[in-house]
N, C-alpha and C. Protein backbone atom coordinates (compact mmCIF):
# COMPACT_ATOMS: atom_id res chain seq x y z
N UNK A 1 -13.79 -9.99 -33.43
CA UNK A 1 -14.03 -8.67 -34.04
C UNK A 1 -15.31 -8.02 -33.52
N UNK A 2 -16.36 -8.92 -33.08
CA UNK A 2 -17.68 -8.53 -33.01
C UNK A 2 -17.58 -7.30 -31.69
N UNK A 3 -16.98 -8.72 -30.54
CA UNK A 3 -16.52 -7.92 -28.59
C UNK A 3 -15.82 -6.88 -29.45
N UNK A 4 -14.35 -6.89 -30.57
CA UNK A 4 -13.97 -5.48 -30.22
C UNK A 4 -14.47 -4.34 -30.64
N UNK A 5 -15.57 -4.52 -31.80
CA UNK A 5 -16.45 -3.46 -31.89
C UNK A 5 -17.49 -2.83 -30.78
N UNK A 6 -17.81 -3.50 -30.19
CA UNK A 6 -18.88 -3.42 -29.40
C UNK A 6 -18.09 -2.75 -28.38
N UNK A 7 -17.04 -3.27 -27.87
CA UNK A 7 -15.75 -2.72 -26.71
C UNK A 7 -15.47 -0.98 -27.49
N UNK A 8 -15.54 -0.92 -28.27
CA UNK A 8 -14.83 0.61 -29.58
C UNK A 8 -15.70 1.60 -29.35
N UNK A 9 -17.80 0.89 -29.02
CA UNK A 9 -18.45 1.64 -29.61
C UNK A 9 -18.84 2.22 -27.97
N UNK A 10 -18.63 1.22 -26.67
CA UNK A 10 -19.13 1.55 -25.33
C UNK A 10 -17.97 2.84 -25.47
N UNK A 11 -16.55 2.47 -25.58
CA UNK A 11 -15.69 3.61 -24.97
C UNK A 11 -16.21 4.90 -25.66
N UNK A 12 -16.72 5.04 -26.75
CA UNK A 12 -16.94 5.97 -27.88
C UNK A 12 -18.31 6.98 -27.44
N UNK A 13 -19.22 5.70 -26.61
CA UNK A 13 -20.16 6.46 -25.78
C UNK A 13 -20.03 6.99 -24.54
N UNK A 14 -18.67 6.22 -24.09
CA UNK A 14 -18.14 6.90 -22.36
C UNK A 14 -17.67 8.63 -22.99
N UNK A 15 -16.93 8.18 -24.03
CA UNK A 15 -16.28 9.87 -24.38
C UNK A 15 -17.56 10.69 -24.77
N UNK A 16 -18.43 10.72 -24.96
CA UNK A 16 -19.68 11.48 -25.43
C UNK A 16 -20.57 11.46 -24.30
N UNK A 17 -20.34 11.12 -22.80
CA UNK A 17 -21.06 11.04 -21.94
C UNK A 17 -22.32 10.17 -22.04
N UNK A 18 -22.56 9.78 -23.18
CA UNK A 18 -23.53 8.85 -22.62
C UNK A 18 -23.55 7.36 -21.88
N UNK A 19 -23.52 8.02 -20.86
CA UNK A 19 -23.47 6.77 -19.29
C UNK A 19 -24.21 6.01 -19.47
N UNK A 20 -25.53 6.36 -19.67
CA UNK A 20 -26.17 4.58 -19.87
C UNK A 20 -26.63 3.83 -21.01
N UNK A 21 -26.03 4.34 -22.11
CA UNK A 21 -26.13 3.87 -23.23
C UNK A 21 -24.68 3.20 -23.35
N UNK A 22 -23.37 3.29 -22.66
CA UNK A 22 -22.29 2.79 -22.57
C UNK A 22 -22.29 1.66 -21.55
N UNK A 23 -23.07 1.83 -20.89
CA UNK A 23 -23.70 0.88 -19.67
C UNK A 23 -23.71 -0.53 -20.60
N UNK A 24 -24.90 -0.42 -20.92
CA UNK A 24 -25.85 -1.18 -21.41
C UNK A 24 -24.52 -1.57 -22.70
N UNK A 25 -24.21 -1.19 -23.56
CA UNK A 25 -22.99 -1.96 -24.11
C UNK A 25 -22.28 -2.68 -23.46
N UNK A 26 -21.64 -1.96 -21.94
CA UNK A 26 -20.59 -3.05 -21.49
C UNK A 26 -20.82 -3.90 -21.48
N UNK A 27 -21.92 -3.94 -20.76
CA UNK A 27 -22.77 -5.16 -20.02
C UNK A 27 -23.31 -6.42 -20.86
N UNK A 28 -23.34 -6.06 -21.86
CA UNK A 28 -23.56 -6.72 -23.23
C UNK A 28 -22.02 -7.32 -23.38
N UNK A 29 -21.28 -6.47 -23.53
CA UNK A 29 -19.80 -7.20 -23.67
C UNK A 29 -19.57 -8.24 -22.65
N UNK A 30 -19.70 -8.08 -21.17
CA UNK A 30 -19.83 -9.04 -20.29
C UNK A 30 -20.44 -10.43 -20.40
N UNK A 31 -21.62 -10.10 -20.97
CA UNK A 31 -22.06 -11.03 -21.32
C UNK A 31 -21.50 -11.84 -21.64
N UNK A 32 -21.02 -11.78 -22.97
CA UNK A 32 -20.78 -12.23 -24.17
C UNK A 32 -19.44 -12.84 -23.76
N UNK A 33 -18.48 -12.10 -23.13
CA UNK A 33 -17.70 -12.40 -22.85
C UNK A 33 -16.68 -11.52 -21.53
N UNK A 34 -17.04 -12.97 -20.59
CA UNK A 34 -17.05 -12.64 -19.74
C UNK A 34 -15.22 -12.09 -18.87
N UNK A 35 -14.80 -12.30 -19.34
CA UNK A 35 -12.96 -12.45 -19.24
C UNK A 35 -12.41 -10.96 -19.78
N UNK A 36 -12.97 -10.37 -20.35
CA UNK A 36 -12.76 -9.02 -20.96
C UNK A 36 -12.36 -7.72 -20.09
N UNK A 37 -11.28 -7.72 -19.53
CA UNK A 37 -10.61 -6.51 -18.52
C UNK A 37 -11.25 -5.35 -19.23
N UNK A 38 -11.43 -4.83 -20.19
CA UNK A 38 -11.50 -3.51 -20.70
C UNK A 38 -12.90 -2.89 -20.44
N UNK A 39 -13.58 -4.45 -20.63
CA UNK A 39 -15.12 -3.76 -20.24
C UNK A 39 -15.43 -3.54 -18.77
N UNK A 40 -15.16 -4.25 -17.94
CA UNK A 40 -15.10 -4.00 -16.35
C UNK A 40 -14.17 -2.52 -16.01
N UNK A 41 -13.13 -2.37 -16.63
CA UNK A 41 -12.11 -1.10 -16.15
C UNK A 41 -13.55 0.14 -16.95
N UNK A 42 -13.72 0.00 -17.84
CA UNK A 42 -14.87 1.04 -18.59
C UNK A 42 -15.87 1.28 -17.50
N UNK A 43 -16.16 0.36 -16.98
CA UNK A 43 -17.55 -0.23 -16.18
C UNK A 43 -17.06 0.49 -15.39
N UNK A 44 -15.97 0.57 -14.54
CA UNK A 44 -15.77 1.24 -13.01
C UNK A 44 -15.80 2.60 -13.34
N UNK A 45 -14.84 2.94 -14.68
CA UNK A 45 -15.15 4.33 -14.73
C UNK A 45 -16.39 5.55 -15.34
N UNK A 46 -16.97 4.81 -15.48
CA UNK A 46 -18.36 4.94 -15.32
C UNK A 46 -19.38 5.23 -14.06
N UNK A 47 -18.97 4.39 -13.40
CA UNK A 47 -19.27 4.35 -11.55
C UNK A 47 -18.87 5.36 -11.20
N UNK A 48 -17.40 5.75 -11.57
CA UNK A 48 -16.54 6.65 -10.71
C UNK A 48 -17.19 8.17 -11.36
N UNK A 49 -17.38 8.47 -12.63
CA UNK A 49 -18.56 9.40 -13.29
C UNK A 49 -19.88 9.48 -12.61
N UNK A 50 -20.31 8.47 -11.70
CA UNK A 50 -21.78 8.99 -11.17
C UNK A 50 -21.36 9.13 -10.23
N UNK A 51 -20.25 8.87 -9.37
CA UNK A 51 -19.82 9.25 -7.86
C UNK A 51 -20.28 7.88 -7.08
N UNK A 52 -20.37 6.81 -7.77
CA UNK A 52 -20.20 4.81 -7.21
C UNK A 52 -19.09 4.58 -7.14
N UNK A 53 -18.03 5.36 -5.90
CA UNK A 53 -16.78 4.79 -5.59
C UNK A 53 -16.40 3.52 -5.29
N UNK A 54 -17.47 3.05 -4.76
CA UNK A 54 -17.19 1.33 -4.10
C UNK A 54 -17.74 0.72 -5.37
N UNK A 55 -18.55 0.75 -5.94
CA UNK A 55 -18.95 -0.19 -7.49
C UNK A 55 -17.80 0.36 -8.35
N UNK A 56 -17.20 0.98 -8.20
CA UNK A 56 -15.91 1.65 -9.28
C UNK A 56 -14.84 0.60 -8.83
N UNK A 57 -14.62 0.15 -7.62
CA UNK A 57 -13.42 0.15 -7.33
C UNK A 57 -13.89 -1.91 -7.32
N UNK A 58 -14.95 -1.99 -7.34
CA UNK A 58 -15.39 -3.40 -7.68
C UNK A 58 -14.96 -3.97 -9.06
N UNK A 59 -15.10 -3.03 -10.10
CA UNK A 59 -15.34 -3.11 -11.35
C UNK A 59 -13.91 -3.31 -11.69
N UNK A 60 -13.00 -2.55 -10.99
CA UNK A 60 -11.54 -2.29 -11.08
C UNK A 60 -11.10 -3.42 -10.56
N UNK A 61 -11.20 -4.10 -9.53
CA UNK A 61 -10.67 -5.47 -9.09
C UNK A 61 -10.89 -6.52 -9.96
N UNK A 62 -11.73 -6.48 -10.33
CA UNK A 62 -12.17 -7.81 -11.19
C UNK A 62 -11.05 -7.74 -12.41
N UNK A 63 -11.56 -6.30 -13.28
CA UNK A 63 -10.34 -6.01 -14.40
C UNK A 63 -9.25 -6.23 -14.22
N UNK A 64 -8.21 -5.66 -12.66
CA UNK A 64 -6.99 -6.22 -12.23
C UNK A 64 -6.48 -7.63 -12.44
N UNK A 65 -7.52 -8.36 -11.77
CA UNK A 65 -7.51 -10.07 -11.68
C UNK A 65 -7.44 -10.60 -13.21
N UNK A 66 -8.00 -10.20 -14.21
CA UNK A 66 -8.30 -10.63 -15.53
C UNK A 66 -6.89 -10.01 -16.30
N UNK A 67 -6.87 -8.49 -15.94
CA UNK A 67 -5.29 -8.47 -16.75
C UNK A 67 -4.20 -9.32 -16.00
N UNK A 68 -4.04 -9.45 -15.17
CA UNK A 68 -3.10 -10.51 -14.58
C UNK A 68 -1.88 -9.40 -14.39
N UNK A 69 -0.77 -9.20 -14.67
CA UNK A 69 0.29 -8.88 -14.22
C UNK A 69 0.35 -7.39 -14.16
N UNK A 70 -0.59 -6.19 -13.53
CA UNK A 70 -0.35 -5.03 -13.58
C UNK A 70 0.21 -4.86 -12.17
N UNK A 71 1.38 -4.15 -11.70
CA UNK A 71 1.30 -4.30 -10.31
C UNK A 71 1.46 -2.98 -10.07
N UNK A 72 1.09 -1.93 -10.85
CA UNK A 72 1.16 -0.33 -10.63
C UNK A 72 -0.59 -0.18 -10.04
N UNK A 73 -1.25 -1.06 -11.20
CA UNK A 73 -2.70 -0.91 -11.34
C UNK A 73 -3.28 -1.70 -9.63
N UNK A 74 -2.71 -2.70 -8.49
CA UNK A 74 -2.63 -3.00 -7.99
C UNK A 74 -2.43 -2.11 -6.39
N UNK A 75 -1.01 -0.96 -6.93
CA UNK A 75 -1.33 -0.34 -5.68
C UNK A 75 -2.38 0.62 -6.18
N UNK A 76 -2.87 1.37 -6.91
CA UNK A 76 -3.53 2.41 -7.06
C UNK A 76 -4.94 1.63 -6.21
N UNK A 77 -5.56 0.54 -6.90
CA UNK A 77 -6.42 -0.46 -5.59
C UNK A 77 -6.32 -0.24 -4.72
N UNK A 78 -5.10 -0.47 -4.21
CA UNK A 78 -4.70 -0.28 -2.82
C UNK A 78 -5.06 0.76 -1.82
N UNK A 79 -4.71 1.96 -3.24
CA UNK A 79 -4.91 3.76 -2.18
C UNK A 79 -6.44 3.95 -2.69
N UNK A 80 -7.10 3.79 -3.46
CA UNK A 80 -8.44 3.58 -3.39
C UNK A 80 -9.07 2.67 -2.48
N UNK A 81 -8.61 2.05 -2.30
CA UNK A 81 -9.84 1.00 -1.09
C UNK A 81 -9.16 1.88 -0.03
N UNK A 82 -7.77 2.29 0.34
CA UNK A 82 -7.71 2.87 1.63
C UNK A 82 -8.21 4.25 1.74
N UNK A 83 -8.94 4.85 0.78
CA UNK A 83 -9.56 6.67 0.66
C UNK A 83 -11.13 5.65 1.27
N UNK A 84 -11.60 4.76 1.09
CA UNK A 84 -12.71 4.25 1.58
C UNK A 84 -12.87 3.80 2.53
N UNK A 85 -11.55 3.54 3.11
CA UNK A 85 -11.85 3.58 4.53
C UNK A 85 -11.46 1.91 5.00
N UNK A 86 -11.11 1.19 3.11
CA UNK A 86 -11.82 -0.43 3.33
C UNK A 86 -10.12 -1.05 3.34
N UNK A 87 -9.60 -1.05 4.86
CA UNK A 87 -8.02 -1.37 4.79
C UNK A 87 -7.57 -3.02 4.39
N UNK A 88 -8.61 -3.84 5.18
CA UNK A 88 -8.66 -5.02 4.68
C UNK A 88 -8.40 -5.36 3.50
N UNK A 89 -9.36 -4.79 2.45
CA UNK A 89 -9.29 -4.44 0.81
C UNK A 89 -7.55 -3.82 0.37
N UNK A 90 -7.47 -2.75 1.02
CA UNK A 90 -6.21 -2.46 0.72
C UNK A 90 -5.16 -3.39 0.76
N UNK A 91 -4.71 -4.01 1.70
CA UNK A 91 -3.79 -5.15 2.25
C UNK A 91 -4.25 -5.81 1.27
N UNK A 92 -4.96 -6.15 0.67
CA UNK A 92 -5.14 -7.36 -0.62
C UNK A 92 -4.53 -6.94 -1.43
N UNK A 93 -5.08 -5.61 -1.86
CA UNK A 93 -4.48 -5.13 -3.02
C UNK A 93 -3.11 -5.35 -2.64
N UNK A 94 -2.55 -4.83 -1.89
CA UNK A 94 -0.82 -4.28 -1.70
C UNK A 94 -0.03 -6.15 -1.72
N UNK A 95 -0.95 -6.93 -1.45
CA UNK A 95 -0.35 -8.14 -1.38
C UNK A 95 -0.31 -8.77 -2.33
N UNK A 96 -1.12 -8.02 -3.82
CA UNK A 96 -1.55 -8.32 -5.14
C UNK A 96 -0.17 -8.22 -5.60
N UNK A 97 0.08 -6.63 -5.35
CA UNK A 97 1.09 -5.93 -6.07
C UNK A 97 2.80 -6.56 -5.46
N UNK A 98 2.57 -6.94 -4.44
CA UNK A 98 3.94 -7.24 -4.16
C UNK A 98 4.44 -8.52 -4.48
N UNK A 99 3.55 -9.41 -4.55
CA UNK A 99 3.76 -11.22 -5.78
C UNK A 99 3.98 -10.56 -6.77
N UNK A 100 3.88 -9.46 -7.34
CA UNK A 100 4.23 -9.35 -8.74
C UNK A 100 5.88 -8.40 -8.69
N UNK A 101 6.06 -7.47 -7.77
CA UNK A 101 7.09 -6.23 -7.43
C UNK A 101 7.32 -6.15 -5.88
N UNK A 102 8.58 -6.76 -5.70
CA UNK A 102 8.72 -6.67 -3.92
C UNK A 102 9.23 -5.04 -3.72
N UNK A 103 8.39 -4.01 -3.80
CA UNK A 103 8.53 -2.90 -3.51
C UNK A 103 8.52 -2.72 -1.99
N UNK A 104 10.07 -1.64 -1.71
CA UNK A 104 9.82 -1.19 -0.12
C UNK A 104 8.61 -0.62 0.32
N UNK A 105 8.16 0.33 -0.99
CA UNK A 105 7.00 1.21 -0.56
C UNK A 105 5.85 0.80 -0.32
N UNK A 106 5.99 -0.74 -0.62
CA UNK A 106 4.23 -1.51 -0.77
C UNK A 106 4.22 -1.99 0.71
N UNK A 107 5.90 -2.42 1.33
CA UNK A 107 5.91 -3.01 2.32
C UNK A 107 5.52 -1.84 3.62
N UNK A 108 5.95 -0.61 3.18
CA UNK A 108 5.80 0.30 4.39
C UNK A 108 4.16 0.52 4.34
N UNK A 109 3.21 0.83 3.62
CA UNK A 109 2.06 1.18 3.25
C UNK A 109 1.44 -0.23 3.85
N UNK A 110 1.67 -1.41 4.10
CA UNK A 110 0.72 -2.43 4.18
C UNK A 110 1.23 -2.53 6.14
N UNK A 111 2.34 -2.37 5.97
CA UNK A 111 3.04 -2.13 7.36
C UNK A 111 1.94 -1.33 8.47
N UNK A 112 1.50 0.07 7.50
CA UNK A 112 1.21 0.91 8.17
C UNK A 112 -0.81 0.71 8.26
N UNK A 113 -0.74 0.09 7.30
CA UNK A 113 -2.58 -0.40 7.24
C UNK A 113 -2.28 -1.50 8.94
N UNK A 114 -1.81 -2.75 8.08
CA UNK A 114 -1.82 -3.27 9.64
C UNK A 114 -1.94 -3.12 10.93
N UNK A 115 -1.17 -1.42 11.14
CA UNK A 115 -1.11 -1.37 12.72
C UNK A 115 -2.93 -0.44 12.44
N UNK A 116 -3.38 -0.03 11.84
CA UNK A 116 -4.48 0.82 11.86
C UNK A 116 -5.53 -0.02 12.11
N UNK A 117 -5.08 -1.60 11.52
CA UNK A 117 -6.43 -2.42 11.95
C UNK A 117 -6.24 -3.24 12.95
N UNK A 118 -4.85 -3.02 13.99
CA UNK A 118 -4.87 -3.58 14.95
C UNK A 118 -3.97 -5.14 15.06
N UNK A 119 -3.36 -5.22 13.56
CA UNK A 119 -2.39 -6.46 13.55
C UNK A 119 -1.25 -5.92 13.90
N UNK A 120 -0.40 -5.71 14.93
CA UNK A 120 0.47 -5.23 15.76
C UNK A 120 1.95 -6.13 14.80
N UNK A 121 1.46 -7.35 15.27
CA UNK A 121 2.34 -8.21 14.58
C UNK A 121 2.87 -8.80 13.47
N UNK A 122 1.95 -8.64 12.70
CA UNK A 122 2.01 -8.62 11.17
C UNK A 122 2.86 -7.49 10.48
N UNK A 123 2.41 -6.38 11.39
CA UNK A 123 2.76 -5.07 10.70
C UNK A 123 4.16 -4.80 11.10
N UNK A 124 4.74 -5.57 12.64
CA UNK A 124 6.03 -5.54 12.78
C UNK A 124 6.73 -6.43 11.82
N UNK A 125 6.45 -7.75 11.27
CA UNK A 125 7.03 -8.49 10.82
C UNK A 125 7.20 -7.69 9.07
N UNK A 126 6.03 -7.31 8.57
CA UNK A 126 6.50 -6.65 7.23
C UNK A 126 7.31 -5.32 7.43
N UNK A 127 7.64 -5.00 8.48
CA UNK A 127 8.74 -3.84 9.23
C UNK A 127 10.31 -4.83 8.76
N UNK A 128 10.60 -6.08 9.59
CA UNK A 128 11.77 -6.53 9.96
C UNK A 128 11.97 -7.19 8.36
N UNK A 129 11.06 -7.38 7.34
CA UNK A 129 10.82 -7.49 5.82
C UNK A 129 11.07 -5.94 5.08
N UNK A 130 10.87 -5.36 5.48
CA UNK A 130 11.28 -4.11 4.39
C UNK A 130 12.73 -3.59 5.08
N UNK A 131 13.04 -3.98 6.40
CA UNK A 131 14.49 -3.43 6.30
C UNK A 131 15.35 -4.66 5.83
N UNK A 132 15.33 -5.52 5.43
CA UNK A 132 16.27 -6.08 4.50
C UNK A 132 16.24 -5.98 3.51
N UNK A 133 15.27 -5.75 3.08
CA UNK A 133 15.09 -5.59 1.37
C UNK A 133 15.68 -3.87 0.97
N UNK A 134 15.36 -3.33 2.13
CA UNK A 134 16.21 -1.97 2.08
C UNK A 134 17.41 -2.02 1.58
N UNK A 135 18.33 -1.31 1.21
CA UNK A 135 19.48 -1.27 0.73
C UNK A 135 20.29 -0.03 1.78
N UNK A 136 21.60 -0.13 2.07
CA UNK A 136 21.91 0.53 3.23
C UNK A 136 21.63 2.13 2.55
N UNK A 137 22.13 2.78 1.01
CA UNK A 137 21.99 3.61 0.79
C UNK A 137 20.45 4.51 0.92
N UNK A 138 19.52 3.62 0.78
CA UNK A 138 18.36 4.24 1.51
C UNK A 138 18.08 4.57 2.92
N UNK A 139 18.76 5.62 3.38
CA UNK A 139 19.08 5.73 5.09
C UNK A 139 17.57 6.28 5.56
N UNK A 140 17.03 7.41 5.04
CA UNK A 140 15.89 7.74 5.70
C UNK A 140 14.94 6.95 5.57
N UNK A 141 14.28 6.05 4.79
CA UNK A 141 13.59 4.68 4.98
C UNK A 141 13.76 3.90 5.83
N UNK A 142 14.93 3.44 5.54
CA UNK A 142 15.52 2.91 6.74
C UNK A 142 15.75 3.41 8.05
N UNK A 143 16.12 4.65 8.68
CA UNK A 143 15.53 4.90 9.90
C UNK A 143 14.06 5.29 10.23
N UNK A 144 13.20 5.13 9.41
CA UNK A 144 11.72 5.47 9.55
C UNK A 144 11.45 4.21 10.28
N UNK A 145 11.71 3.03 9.14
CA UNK A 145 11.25 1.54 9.35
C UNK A 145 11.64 1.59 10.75
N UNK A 146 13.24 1.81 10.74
CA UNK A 146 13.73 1.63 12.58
C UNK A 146 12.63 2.28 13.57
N UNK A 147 12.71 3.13 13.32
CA UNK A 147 11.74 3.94 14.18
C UNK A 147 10.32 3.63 14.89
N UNK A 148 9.40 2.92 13.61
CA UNK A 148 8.37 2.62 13.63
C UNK A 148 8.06 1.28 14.18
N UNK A 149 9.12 0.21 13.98
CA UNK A 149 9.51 -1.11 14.51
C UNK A 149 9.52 -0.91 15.71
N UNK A 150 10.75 0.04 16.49
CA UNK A 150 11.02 0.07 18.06
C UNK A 150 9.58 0.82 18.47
N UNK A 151 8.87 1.54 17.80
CA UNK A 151 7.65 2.02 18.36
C UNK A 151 6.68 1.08 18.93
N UNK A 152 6.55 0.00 17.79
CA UNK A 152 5.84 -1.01 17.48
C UNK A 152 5.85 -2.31 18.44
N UNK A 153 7.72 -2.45 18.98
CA UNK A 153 8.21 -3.41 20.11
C UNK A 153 7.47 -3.07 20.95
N UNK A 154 8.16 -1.31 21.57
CA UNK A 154 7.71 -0.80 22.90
C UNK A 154 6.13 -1.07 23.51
N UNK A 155 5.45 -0.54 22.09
CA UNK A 155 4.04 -0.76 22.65
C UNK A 155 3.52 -2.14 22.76
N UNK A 156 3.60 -3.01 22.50
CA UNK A 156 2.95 -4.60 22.78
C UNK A 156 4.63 -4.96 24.03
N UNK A 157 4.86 -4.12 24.85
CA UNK A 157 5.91 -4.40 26.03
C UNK A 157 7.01 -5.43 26.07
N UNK A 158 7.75 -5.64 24.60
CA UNK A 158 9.07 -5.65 24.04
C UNK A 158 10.06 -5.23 24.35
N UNK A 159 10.44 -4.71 25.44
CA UNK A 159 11.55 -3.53 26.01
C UNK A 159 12.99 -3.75 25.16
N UNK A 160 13.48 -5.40 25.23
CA UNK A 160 14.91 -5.59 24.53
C UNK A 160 14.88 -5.40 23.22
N UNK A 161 13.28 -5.92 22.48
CA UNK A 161 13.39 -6.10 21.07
C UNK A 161 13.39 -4.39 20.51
N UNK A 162 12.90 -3.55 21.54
CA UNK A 162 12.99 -2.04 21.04
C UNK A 162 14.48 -1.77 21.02
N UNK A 163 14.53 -1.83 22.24
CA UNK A 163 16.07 -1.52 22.75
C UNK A 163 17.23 -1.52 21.22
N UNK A 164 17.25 -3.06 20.95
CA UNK A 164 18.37 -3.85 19.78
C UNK A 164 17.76 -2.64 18.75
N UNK A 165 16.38 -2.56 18.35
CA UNK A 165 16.09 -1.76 17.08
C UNK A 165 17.00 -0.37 17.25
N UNK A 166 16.22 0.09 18.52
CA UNK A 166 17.00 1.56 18.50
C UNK A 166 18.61 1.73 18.54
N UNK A 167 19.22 0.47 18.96
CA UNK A 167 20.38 0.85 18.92
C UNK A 167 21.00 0.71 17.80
N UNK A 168 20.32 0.00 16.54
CA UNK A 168 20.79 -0.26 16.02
C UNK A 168 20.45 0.81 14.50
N UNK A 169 19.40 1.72 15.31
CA UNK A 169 18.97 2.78 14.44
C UNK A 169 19.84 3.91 14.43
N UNK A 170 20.78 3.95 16.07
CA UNK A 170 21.79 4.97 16.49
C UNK A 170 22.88 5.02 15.54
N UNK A 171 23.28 3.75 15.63
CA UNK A 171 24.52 2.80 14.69
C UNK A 171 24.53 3.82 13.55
N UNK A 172 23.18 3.76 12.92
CA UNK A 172 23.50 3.88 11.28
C UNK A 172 23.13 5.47 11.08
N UNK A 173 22.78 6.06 11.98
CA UNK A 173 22.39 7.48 12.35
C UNK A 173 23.60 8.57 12.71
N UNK A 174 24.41 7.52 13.51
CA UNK A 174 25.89 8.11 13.86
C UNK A 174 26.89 7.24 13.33
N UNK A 175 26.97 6.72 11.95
CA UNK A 175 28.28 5.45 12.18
C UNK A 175 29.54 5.62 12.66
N UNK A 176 30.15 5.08 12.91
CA UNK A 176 31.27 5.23 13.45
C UNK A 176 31.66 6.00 14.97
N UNK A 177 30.25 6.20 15.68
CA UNK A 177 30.07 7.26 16.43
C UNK A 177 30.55 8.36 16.49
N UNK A 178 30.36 8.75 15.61
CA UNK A 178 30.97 10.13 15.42
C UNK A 178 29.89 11.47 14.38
N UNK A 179 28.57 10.57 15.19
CA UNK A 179 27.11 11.67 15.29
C UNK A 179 27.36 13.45 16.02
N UNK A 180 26.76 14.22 15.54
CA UNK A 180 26.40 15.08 16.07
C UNK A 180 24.99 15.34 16.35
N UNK A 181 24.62 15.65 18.20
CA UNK A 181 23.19 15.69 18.01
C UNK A 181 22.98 16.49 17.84
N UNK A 182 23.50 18.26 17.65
CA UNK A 182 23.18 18.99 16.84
C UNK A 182 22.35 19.20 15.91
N UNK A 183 22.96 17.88 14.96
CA UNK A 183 22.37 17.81 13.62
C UNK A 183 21.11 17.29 13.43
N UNK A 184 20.99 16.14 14.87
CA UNK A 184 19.51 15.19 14.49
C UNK A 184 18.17 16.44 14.93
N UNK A 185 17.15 16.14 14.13
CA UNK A 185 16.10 16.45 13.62
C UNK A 185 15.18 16.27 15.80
N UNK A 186 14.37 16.77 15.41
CA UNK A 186 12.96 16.62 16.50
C UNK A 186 12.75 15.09 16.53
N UNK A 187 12.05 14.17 15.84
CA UNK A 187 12.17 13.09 15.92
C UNK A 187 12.35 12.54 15.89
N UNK A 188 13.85 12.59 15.53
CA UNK A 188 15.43 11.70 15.94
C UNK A 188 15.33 11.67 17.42
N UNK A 189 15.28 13.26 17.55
CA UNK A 189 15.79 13.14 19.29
C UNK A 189 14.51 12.52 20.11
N UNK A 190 13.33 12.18 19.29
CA UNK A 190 12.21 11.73 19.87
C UNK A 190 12.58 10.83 20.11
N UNK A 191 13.59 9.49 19.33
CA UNK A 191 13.62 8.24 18.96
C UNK A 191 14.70 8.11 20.00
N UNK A 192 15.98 8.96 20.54
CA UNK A 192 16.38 8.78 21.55
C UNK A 192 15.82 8.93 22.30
N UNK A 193 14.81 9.63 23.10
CA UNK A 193 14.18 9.57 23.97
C UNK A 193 13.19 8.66 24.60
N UNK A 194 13.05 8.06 23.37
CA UNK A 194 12.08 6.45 23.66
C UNK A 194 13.25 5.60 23.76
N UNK A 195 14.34 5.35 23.11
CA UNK A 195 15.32 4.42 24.06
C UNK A 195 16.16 4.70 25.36
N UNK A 196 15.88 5.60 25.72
CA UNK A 196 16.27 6.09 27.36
C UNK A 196 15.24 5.46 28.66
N UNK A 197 14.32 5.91 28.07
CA UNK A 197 12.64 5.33 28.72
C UNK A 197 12.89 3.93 28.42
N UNK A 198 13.59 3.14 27.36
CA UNK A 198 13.06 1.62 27.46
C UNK A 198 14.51 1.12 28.17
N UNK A 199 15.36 1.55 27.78
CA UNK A 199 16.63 1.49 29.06
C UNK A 199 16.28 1.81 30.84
N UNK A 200 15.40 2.56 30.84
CA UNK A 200 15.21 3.12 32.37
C UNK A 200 14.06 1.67 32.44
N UNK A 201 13.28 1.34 31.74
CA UNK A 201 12.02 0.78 32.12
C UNK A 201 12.77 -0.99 32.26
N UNK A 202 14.17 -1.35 31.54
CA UNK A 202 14.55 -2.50 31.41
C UNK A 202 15.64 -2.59 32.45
């Protein structure tokens, strides 16, 4: 009863703006007890009130880890450490959230951190991982993933492993062959055009 008063009276001073008189409560709650998600999540937003994005987003990890099963609260981590620039951080987060929710969207987002920090391969492999978990009715995901995979072959000089992707991106783009290219978009016809080049180059 004591922590949840003391927890009642910091939030009571966050809503009245007083920042460091809510401070100095949390921190007291910490103390006291140290396992307490509510006072660390208070704590960050507090940080995030003086403009301490990186002590905000500290305060927020810890709270994550202590509530244990949030996996919404996990990607939001995620797109916060990646507005900071801190992708490493992100990929934790997103790897937080996906032991808890095998989301496509966590897989494309960690997909896409990877190639930014230069894991070529990692980021293909959670590629050839989110198109199975895809479902065929998700077609534009699924030709993105295609897309980004044969991008992903071509450049580390994969020529067949692009090749199989793109053709197999054609497949589900035209089934039955009976596509119109009419219909495909600019970077459809981009995506044929990189399997012409890896056909000419193979």
């Amino acid at each position: 009863p004591e922590i949840a008063d003391m927890l009642g009276e910091a939030n009571m001073l966050f809503a009245f703006t007083d920042l460091p008189a809510a401070r100095e409560k949390l921190l007291e709650v910490i103390r006291l007890w140290p396992s307490a998600p509510d006072a660390y999540h208070t704590l960050g937003l507090i940080h995030e009130e003086e403009g301490e994005a990186g002590r905000a987003l500290e305060c927020f990890i810890i709270a994550a880890h202590l509530t244990g099963k949030d996996e919404s609260l996990w990607r939001r981590l995620a797109d916060m450490s990646r507005e900071q620039q801190n992708h490493q951080q992100a990929i934790y987060c997103l790897n937080r959230a996906l032991r808890l929710k095998m989301e496509p969207e966590y897989l494309w987002e960690k997909s896409s951190l990877l190639t930014a920090i230069g894991q070529t391969k990692k980021a293909m492999d959670c590629l050839i991982l989110l198109l199975r978990k895809l479902p065929e009715s998700e077609r534009e995901q699924r030709f993105n993933a295609c897309k980004e995979l044969a991008r992903l072959y071509h450049q580390v000089g994969d020529t067949a492993a692009a090749i199989e992707t793109l053709e197999g991106w054609l497949d589900q783009r035209t089934p039955g062959g009976k596509g119109d290219l009419a219909e495909l978009s600019d970077s459809d016809l981009d995506v044929i055009n990189m399997l012409a080049e890896c056909l000419i180059v193979a």
